[in-house]
C-alpha atoms as a PDB file:
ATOM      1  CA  UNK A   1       0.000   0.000   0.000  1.00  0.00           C
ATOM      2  CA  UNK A   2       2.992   2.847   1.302  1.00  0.00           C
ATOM      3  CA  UNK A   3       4.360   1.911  -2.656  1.00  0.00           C
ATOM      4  CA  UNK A   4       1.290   3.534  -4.297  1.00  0.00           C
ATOM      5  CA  UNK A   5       1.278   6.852  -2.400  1.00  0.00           C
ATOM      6  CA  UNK A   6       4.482   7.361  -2.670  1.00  0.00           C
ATOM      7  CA  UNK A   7       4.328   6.622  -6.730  1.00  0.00           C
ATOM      8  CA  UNK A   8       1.503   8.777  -6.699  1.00  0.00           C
ATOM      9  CA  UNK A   9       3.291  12.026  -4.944  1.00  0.00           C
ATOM     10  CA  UNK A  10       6.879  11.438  -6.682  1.00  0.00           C
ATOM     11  CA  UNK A  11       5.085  11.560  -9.962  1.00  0.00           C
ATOM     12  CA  UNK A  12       2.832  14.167  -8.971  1.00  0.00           C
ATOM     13  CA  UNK A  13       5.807  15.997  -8.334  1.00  0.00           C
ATOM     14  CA  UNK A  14       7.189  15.212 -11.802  1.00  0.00           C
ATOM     15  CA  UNK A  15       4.618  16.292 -13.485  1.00  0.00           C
ATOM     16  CA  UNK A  16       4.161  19.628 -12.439  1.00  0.00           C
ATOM     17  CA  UNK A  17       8.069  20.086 -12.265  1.00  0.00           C
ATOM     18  CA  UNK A  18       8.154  19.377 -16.276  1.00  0.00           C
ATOM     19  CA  UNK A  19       4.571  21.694 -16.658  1.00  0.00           C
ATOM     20  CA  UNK A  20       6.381  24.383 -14.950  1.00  0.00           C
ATOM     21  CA  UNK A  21       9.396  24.013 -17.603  1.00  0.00           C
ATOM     22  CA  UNK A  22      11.820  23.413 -14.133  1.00  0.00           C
ATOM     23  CA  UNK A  23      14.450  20.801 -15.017  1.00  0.00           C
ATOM     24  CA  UNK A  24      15.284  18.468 -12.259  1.00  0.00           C
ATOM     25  CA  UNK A  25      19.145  20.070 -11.654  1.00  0.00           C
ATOM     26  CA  UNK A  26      17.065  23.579 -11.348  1.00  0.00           C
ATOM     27  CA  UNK A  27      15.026  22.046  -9.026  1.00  0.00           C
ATOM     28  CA  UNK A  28      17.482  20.270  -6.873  1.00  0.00           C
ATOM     29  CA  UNK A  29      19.391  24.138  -6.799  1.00  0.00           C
ATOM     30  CA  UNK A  30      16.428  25.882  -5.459  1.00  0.00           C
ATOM     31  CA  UNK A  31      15.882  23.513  -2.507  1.00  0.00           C
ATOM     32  CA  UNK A  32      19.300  22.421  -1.416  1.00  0.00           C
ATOM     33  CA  UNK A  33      19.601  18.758  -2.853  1.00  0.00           C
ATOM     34  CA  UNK A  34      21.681  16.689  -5.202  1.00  0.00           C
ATOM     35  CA  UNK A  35      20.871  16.699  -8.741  1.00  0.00           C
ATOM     36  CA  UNK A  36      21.380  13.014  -8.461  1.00  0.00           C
ATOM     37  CA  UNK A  37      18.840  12.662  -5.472  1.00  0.00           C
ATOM     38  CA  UNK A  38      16.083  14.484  -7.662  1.00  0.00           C
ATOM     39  CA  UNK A  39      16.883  11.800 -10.410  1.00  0.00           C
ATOM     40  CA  UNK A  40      16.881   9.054  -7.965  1.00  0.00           C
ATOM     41  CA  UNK A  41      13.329   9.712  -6.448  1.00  0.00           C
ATOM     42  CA  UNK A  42      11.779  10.403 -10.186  1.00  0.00           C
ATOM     43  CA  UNK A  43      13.503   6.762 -11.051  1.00  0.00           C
ATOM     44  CA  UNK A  44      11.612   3.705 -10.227  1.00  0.00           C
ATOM     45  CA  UNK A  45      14.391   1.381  -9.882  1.00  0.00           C
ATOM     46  CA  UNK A  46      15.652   3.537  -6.917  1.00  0.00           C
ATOM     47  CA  UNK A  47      14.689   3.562  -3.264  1.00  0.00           C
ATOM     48  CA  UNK A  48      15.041   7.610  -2.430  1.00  0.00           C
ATOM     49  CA  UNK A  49      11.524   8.955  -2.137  1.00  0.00           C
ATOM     50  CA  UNK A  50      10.673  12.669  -0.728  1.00  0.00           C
ATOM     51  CA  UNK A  51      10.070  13.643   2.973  1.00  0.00           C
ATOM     52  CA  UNK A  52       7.702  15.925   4.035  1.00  0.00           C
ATOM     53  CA  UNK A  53      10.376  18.896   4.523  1.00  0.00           C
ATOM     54  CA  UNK A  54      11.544  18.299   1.020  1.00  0.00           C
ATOM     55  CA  UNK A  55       8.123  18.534  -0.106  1.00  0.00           C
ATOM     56  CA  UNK A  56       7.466  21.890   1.794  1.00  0.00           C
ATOM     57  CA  UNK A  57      10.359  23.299  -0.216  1.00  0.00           C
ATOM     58  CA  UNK A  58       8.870  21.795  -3.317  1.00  0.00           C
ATOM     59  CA  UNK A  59       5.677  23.334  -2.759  1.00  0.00           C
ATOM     60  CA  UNK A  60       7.351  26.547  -2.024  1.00  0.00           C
ATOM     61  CA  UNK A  61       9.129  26.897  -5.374  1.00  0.00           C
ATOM     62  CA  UNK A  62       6.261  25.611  -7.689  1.00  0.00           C
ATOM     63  CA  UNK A  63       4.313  28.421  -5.424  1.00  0.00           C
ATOM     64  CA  UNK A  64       1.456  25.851  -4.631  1.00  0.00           C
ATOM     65  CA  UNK A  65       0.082  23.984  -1.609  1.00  0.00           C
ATOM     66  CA  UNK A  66       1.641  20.562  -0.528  1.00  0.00           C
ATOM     67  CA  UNK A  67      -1.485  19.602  -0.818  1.00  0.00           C
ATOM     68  CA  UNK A  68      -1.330  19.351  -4.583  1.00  0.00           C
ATOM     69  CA  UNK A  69       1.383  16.342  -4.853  1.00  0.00           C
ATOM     70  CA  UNK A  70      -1.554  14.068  -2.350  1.00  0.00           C
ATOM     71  CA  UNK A  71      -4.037  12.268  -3.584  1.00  0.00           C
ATOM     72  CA  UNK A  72      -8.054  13.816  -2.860  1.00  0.00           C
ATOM     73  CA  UNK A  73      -8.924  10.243  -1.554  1.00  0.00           C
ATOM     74  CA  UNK A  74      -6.976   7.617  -0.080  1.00  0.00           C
ATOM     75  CA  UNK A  75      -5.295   4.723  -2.817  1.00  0.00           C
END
């Protein structure tokens, strides 16, 4: 069960990172991270997922709520 909500916010995340034109080494700049630990969350074959704090910053430089990367109803 954790797997699917935590596919569903790391491509959440994805998505609006490529809507908003923001490359994933941009991304990993603006909130303190590797480039390589952006890469390694977006890729299924790796284990690094986000934390809430990374999230927060997220959130804060796609200027939207965290609650946009969560699904409306459970999975």
């Amino acid at each position: 069960m954790e797997k699917k909500i935590e596919q569903f916010v790391i491509d959440r995340v994805r998505d609006i990172r490529q809507e908003k034109g923001i490359s994933q080494a941009e991304l990993a700049g603006r909130i303190d991270v590797s480039r390589g630990f952006i890469g390694a969350v977006e890729n299924p074959r790796q284990r690094a997922k986000y934390n809430l704090i990374v999230l927060n910053e997220i959130a804060k430089v796609f200027d939207c709520s965290i609650r946009d990367f969560f699904p409306e109803k459970y999975l």
